[in-house]
PDB file of N, CA and C in Angstrom:
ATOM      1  N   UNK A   1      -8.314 -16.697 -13.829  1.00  0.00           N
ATOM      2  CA  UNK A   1      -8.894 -15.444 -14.281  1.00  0.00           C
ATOM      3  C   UNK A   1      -7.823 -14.359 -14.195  1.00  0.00           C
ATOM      4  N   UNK A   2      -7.721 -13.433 -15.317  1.00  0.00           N
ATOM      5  CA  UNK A   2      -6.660 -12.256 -15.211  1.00  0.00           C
ATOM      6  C   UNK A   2      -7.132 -11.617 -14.211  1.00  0.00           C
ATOM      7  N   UNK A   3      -5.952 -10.885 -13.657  1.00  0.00           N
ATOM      8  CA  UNK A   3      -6.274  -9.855 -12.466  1.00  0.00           C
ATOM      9  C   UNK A   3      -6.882  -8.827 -12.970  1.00  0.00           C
ATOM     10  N   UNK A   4      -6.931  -8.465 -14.127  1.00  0.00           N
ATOM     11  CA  UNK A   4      -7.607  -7.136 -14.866  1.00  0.00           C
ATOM     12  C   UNK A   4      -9.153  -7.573 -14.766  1.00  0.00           C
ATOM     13  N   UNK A   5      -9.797  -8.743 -14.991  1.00  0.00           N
ATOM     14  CA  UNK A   5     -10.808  -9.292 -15.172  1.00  0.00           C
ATOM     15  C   UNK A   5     -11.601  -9.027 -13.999  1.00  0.00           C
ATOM     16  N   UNK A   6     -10.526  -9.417 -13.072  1.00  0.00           N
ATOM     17  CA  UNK A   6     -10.945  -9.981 -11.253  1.00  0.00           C
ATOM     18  C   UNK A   6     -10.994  -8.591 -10.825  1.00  0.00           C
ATOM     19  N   UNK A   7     -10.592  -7.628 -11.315  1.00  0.00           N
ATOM     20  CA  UNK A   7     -10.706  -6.047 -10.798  1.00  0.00           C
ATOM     21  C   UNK A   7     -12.003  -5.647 -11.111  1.00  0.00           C
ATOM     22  N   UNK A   8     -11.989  -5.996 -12.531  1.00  0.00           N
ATOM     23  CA  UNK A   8     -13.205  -5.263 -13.328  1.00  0.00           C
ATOM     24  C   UNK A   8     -14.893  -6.115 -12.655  1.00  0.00           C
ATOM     25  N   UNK A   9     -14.590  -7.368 -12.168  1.00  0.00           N
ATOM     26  CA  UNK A   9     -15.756  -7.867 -11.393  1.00  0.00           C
ATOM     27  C   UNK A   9     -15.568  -7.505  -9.970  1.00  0.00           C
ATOM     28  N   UNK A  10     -14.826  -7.038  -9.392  1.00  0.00           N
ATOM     29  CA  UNK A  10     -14.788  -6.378  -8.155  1.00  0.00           C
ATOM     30  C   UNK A  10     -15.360  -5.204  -7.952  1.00  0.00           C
ATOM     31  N   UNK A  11     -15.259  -4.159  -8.861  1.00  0.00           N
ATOM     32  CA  UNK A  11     -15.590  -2.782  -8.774  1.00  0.00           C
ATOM     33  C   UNK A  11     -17.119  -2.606  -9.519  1.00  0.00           C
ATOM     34  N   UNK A  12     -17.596  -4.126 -10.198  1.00  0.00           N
ATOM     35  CA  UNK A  12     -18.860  -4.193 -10.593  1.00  0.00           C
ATOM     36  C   UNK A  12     -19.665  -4.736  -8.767  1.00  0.00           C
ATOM     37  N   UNK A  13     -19.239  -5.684  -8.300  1.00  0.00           N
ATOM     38  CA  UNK A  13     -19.599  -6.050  -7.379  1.00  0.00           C
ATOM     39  C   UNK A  13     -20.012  -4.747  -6.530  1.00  0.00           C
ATOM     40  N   UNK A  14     -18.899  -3.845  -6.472  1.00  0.00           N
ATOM     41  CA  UNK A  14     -19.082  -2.947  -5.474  1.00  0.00           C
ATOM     42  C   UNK A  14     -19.995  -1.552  -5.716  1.00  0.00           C
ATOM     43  N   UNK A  15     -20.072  -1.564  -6.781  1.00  0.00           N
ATOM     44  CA  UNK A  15     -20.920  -0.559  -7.133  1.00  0.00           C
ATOM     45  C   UNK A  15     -22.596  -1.216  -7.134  1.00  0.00           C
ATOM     46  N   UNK A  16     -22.806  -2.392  -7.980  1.00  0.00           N
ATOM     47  CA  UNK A  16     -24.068  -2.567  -7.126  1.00  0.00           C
ATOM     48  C   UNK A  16     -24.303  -2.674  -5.652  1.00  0.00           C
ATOM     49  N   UNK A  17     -23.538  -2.938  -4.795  1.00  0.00           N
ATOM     50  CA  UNK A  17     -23.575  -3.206  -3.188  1.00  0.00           C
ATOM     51  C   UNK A  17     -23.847  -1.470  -2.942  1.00  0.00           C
ATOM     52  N   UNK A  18     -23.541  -0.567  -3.481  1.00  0.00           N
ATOM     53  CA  UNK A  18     -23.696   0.763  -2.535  1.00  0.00           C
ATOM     54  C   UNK A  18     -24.485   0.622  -3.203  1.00  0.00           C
ATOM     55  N   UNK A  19     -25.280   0.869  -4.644  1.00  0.00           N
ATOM     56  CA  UNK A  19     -26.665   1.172  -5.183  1.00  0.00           C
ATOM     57  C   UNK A  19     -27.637   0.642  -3.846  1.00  0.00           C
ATOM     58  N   UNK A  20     -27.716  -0.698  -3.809  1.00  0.00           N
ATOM     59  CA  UNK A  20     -28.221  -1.536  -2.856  1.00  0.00           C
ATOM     60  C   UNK A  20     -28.283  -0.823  -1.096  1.00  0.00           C
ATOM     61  N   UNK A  21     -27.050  -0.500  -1.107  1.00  0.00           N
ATOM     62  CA  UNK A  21     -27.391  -0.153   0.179  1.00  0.00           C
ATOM     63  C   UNK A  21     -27.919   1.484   0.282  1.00  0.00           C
ATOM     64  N   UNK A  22     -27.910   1.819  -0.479  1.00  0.00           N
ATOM     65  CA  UNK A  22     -28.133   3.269  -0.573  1.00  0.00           C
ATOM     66  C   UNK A  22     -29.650   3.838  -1.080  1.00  0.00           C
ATOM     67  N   UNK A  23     -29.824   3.306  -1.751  1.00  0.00           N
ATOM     68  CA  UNK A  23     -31.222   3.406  -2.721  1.00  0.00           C
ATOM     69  C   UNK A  23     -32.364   2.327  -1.165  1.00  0.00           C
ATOM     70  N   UNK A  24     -31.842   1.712  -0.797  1.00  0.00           N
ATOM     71  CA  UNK A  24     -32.829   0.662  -0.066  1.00  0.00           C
ATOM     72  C   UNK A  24     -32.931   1.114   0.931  1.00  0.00           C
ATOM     73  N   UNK A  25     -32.107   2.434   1.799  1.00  0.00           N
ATOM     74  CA  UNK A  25     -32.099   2.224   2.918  1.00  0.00           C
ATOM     75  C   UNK A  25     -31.596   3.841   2.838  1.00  0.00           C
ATOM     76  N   UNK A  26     -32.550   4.233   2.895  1.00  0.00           N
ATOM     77  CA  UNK A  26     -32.342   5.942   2.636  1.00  0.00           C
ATOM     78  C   UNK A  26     -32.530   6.483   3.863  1.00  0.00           C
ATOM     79  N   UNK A  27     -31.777   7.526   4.219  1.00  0.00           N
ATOM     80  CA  UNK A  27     -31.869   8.630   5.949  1.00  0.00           C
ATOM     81  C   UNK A  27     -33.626   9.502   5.575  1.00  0.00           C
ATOM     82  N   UNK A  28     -33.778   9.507   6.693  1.00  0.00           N
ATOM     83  CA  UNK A  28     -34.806  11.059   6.980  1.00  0.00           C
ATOM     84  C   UNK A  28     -34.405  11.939   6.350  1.00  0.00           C
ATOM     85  N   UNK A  29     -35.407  12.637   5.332  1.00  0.00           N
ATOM     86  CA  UNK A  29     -35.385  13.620   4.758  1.00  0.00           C
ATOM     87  C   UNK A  29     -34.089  13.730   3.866  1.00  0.00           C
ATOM     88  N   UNK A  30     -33.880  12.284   2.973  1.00  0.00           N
ATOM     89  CA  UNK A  30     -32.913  12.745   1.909  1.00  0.00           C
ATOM     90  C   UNK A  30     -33.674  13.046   0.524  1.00  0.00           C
ATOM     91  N   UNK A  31     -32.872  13.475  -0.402  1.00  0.00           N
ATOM     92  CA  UNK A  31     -33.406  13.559  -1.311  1.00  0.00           C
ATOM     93  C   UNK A  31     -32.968  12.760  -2.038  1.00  0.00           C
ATOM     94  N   UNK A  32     -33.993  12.163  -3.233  1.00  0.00           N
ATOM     95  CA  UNK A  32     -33.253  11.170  -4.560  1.00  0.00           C
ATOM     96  C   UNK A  32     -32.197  12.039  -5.108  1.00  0.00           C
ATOM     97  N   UNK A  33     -31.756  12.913  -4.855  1.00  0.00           N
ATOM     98  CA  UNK A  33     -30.834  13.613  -5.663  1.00  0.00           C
ATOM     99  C   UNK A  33     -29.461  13.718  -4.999  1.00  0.00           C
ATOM    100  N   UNK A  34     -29.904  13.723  -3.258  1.00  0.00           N
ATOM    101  CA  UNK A  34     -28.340  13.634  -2.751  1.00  0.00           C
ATOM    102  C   UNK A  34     -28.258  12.054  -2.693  1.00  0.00           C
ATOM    103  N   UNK A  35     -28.911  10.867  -2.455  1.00  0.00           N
ATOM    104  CA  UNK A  35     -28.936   9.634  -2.755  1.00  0.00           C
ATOM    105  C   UNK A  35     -27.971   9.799  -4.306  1.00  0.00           C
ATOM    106  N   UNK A  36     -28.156   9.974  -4.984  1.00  0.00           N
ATOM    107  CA  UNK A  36     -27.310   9.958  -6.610  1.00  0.00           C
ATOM    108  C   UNK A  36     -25.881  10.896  -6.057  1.00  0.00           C
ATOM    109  N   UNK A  37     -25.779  11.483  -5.401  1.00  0.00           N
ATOM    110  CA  UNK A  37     -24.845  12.308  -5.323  1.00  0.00           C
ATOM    111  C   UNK A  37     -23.771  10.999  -4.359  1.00  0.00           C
ATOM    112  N   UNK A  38     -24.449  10.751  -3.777  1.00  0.00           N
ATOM    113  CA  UNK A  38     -23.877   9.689  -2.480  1.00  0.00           C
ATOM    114  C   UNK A  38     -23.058   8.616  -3.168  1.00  0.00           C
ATOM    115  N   UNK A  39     -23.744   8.010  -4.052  1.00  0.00           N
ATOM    116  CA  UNK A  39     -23.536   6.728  -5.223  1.00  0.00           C
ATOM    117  C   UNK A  39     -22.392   7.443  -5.975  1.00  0.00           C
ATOM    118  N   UNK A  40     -22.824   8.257  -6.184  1.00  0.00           N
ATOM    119  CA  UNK A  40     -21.086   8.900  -7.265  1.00  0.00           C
ATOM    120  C   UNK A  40     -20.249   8.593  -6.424  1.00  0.00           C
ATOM    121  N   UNK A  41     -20.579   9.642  -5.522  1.00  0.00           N
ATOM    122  CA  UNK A  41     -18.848   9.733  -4.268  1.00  0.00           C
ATOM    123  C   UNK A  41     -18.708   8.645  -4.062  1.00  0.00           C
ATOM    124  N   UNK A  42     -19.469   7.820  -4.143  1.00  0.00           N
ATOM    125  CA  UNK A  42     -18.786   6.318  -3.098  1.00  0.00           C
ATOM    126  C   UNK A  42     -18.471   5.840  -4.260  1.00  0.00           C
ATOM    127  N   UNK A  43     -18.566   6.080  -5.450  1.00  0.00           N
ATOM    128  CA  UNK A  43     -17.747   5.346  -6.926  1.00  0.00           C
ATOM    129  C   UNK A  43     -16.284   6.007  -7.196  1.00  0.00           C
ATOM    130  N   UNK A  44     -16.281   7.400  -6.765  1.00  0.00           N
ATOM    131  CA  UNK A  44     -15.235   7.817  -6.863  1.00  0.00           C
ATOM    132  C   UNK A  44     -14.355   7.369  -5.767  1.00  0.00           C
ATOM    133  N   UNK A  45     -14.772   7.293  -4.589  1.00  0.00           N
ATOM    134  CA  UNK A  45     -13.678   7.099  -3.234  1.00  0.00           C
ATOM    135  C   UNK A  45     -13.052   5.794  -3.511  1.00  0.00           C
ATOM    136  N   UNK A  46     -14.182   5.135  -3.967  1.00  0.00           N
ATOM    137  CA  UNK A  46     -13.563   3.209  -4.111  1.00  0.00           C
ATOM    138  C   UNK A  46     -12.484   3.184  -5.142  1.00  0.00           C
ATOM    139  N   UNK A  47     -12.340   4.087  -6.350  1.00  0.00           N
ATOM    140  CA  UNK A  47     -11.459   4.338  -7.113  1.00  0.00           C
ATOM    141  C   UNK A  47     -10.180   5.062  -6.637  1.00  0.00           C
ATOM    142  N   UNK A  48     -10.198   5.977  -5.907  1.00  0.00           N
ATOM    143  CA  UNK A  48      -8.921   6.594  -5.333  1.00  0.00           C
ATOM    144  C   UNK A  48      -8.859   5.735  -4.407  1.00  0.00           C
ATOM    145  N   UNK A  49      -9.235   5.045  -3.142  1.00  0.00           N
ATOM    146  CA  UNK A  49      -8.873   4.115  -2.187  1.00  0.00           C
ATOM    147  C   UNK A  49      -8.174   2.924  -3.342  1.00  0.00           C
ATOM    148  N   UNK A  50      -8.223   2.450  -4.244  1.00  0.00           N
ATOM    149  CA  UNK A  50      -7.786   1.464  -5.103  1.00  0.00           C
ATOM    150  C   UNK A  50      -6.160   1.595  -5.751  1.00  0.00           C
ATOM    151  N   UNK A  51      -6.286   3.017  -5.833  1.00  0.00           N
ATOM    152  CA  UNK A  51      -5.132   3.722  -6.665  1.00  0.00           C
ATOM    153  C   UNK A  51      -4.512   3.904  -4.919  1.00  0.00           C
ATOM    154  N   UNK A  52      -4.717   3.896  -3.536  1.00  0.00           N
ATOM    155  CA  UNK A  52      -3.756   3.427  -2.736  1.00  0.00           C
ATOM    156  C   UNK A  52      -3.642   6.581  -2.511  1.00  0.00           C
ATOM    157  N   UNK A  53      -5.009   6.125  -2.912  1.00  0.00           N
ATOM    158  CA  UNK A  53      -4.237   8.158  -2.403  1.00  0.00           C
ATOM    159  C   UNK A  53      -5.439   7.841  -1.411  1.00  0.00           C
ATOM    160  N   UNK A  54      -5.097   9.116  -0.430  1.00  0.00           N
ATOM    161  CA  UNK A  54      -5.507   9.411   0.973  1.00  0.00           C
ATOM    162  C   UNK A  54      -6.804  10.001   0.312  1.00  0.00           C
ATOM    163  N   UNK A  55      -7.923   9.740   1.463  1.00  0.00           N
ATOM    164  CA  UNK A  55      -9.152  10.055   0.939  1.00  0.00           C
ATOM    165  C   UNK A  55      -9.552  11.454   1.748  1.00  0.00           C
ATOM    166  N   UNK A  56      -9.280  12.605   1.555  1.00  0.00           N
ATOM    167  CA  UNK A  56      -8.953  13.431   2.226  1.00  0.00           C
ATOM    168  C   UNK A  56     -10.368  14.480   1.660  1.00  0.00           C
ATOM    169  N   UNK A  57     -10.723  15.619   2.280  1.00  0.00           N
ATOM    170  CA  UNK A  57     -11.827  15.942   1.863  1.00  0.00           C
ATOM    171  C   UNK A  57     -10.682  17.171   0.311  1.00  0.00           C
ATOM    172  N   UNK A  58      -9.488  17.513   0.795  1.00  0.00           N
ATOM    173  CA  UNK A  58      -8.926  18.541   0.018  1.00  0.00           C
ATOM    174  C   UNK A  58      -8.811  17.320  -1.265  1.00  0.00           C
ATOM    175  N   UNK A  59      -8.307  16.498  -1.194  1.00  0.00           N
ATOM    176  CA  UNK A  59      -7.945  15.545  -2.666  1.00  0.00           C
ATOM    177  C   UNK A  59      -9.176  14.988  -3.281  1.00  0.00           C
ATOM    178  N   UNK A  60     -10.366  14.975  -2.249  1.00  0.00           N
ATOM    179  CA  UNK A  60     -11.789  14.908  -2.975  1.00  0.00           C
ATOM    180  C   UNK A  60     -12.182  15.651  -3.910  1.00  0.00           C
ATOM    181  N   UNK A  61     -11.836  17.065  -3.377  1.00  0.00           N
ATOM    182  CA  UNK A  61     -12.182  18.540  -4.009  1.00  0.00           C
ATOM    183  C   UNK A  61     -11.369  18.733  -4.791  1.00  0.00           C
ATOM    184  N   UNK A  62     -10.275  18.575  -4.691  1.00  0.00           N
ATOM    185  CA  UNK A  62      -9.360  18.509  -6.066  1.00  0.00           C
ATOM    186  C   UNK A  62      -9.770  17.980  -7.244  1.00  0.00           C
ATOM    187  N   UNK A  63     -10.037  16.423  -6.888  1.00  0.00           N
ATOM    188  CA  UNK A  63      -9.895  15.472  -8.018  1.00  0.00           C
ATOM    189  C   UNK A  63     -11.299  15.552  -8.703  1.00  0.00           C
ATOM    190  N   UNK A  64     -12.322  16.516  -7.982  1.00  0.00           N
ATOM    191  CA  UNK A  64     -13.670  16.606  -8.532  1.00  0.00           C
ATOM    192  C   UNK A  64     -13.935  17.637  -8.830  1.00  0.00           C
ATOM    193  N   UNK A  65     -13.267  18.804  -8.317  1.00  0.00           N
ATOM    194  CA  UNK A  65     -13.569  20.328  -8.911  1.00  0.00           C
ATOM    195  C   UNK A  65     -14.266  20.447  -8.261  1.00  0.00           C
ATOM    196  N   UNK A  66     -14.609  20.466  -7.299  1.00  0.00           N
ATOM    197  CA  UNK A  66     -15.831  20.317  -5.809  1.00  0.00           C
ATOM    198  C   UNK A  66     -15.258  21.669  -4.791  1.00  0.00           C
ATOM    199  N   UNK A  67     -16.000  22.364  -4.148  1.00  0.00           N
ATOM    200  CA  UNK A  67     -15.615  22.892  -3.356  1.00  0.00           C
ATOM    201  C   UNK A  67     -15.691  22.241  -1.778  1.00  0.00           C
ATOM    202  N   UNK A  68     -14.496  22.733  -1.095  1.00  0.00           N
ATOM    203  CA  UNK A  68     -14.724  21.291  -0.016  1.00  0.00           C
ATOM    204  C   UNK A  68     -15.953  21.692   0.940  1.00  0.00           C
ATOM    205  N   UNK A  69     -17.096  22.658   0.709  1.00  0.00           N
ATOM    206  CA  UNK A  69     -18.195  22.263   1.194  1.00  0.00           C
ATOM    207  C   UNK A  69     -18.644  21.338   0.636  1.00  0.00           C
ATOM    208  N   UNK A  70     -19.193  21.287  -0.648  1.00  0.00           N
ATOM    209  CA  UNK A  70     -19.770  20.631  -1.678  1.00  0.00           C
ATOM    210  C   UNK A  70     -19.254  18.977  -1.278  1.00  0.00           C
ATOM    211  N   UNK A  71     -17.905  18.856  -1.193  1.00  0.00           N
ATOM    212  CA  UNK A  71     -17.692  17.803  -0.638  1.00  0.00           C
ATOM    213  C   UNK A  71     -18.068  16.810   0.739  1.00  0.00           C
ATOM    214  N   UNK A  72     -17.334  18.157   1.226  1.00  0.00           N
ATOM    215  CA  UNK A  72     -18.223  17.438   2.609  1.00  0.00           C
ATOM    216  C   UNK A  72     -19.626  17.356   2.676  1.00  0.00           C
ATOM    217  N   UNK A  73     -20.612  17.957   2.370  1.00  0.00           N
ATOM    218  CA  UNK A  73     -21.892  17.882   2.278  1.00  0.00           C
ATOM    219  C   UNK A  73     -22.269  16.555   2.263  1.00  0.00           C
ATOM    220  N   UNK A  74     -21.680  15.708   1.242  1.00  0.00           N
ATOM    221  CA  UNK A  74     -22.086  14.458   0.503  1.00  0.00           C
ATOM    222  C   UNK A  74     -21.026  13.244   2.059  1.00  0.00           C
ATOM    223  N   UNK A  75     -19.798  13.826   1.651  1.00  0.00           N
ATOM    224  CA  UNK A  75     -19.053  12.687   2.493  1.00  0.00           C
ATOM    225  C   UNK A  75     -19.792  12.711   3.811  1.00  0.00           C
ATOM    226  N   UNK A  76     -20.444  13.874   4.252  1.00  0.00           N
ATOM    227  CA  UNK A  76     -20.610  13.815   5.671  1.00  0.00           C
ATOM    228  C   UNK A  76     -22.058  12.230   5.739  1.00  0.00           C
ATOM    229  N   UNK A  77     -22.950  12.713   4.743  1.00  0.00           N
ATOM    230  CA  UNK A  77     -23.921  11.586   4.355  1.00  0.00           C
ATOM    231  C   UNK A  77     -23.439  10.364   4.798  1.00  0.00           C
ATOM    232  N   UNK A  78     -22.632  10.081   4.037  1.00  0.00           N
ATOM    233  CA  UNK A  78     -21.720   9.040   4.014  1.00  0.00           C
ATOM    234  C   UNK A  78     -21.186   7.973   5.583  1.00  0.00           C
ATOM    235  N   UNK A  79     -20.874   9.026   6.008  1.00  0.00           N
ATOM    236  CA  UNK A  79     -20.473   9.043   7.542  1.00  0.00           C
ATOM    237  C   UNK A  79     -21.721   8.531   8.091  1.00  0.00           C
ATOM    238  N   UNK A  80     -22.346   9.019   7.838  1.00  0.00           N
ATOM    239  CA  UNK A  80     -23.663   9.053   9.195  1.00  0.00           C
ATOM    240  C   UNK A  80     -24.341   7.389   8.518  1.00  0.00           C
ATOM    241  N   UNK A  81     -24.300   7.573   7.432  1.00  0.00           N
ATOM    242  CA  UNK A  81     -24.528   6.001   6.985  1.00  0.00           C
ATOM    243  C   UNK A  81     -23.504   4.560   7.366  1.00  0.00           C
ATOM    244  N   UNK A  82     -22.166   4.916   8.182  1.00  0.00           N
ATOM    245  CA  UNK A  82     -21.628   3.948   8.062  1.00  0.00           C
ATOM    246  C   UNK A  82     -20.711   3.126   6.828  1.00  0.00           C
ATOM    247  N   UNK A  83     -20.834   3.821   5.949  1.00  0.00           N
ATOM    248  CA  UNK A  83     -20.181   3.503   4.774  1.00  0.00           C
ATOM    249  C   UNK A  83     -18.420   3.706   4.606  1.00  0.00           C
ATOM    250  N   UNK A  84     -18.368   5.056   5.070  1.00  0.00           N
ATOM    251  CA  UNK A  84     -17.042   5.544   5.774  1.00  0.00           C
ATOM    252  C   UNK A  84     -16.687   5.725   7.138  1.00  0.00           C
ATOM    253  N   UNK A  85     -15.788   5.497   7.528  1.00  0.00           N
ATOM    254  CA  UNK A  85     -15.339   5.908   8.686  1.00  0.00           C
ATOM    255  C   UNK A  85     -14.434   7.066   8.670  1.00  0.00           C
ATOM    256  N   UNK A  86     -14.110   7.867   9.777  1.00  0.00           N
ATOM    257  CA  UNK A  86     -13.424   9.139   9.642  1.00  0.00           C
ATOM    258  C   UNK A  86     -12.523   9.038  10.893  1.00  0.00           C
ATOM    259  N   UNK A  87     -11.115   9.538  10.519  1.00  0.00           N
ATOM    260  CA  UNK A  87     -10.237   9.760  11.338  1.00  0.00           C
ATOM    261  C   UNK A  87      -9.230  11.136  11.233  1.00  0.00           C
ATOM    262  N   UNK A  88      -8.979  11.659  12.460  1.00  0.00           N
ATOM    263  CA  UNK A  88      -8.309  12.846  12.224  1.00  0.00           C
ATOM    264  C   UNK A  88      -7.028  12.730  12.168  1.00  0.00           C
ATOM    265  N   UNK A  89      -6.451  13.089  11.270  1.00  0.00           N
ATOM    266  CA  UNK A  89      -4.862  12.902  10.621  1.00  0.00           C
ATOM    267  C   UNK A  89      -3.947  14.205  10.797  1.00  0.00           C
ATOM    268  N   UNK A  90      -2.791  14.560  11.097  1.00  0.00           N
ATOM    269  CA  UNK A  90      -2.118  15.756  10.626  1.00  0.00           C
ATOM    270  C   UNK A  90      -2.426  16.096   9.129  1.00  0.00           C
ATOM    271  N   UNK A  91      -2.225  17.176   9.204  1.00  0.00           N
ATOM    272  CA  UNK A  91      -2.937  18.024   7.238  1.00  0.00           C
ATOM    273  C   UNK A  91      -1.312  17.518   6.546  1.00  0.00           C
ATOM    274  N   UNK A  92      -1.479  18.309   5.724  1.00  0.00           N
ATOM    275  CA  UNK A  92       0.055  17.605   4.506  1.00  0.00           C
ATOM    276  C   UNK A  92       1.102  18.856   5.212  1.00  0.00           C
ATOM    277  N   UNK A  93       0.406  19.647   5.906  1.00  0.00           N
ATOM    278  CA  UNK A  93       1.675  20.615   6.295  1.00  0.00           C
ATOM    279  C   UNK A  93       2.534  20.762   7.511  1.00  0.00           C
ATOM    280  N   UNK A  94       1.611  19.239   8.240  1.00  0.00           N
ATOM    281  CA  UNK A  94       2.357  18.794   9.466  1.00  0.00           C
ATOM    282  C   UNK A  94       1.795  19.759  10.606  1.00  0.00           C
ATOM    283  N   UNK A  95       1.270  20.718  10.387  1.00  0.00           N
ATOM    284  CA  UNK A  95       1.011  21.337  11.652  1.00  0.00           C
ATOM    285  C   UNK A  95      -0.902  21.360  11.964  1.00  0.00           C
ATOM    286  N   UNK A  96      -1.682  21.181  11.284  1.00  0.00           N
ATOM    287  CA  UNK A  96      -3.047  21.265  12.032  1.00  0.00           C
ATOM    288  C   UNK A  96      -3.497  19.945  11.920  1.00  0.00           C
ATOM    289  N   UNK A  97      -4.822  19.509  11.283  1.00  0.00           N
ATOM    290  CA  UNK A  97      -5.598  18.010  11.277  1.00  0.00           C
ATOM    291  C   UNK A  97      -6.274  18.216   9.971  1.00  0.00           C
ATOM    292  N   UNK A  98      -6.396  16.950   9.792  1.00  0.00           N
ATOM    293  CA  UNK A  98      -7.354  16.939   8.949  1.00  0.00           C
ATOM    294  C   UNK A  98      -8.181  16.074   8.615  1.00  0.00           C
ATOM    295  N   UNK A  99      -9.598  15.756   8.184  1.00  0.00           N
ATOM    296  CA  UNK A  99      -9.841  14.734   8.285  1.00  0.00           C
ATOM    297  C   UNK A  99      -9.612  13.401   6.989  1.00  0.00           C
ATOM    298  N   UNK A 100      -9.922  12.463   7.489  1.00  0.00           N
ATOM    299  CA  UNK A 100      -9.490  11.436   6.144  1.00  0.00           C
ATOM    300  C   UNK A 100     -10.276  10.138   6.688  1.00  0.00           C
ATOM    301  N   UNK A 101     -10.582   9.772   5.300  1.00  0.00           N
ATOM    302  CA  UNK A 101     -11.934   8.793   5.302  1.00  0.00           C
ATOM    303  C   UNK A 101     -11.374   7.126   4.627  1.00  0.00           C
ATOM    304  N   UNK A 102     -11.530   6.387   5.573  1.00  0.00           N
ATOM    305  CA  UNK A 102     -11.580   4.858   4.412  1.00  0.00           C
ATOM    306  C   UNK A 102     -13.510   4.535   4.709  1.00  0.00           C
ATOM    307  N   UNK A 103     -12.957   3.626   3.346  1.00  0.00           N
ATOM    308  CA  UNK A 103     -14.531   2.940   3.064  1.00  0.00           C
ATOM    309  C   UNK A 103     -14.704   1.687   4.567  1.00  0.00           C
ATOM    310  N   UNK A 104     -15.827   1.564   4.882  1.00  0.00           N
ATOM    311  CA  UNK A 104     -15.633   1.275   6.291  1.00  0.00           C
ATOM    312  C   UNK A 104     -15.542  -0.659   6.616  1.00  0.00           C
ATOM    313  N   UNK A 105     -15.170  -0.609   7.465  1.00  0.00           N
ATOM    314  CA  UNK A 105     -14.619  -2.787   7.450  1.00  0.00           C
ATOM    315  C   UNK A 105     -15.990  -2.932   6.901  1.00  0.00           C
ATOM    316  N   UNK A 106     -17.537  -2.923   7.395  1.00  0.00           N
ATOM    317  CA  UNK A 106     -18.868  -3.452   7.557  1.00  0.00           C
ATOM    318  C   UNK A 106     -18.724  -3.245   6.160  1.00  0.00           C
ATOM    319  N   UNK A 107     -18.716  -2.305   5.134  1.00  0.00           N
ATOM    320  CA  UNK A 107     -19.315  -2.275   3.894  1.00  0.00           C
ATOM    321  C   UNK A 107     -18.379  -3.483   3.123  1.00  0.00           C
ATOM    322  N   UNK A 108     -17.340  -3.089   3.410  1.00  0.00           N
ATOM    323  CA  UNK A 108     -15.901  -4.213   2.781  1.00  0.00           C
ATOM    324  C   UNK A 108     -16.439  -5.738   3.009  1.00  0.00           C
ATOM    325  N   UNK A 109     -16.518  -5.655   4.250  1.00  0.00           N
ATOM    326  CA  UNK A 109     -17.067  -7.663   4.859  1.00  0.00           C
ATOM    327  C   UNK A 109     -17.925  -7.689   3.913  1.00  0.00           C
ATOM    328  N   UNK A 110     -19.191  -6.957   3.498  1.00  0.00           N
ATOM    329  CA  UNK A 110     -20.526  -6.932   3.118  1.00  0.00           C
ATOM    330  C   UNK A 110     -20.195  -7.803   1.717  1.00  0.00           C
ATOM    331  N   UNK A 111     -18.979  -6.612   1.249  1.00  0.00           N
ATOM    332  CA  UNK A 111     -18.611  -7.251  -0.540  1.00  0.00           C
ATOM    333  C   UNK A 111     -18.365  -8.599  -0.151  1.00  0.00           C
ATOM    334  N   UNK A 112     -17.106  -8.477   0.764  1.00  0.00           N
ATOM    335  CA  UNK A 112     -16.383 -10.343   0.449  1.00  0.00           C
ATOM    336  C   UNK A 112     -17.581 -11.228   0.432  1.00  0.00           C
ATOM    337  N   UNK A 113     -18.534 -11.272   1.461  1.00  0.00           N
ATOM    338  CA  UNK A 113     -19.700 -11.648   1.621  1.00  0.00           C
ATOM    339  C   UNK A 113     -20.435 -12.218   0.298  1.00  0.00           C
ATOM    340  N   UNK A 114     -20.844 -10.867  -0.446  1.00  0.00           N
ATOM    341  CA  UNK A 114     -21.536 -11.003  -1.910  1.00  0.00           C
ATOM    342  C   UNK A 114     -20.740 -11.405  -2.650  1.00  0.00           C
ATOM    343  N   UNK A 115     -19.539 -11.313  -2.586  1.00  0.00           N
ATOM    344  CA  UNK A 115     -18.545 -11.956  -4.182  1.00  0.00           C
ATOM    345  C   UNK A 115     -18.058 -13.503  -3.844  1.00  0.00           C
ATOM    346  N   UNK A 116     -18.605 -13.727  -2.636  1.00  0.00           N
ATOM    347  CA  UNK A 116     -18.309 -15.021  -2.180  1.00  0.00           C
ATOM    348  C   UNK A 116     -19.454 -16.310  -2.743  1.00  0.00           C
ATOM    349  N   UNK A 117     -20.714 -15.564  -3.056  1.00  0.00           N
ATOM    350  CA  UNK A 117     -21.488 -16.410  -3.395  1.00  0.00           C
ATOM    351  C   UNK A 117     -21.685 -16.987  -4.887  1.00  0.00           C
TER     352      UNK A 117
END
């Protein structure tokens, strides 16, 4: 199978797996609307984590025209679901922190898991 092929069934794989986990297994008091908001971001992050850029809340807001509340709002979701994990990094200017997100091992195992069958 081409690797273009094997990408394009990877990132299908993975986008139903967050529908799935997201839509099925919703927090207290979300709304269907930040649920849809959640599913984007986690379509967009899996795409910049792919392309190998830092998942940073400023390059979120960049690459979405988002203000980094707006961002965090959603990523924080995210967090509390386990989907991402968060670690505090130096910022790009070397002197404060900042935070930065990968998609988390549990959701990753979850795929190999499903694309295994």
């Amino acid at each position: 199978m081409t690797r273009a092929l094997k990408t394009h069934w990877h990132n299908i794989a993975f986008n139903g797996l967050i529908l799935q986990e997201i839509v099925d297994h919703p927090l207290d008091d979300e709304t269907p609307q930040a649920r849809l908001k959640e599913i984007g971001m986690m379509t967009v992050l899996y795409a910049m984590s792919q392309a190998h850029q830092p998942l940073t809340l400023t390059n979120i807001s960049e690459l979405l025209k988002l203000t980094r509340s707006g961002a965090k709002e959603t990523v924080d979701l995210l967090v509390k679901r386990g989907m991402l994990t968060q670690t505090m990094v130096k910022n790009s200017m070397g002197r404060g922190t900042a935070r930065q997100f990968e998609i988390s091992k549990e959701l990753l195992d979850k795929l190999s898991s499903f694309q295994s069958v």
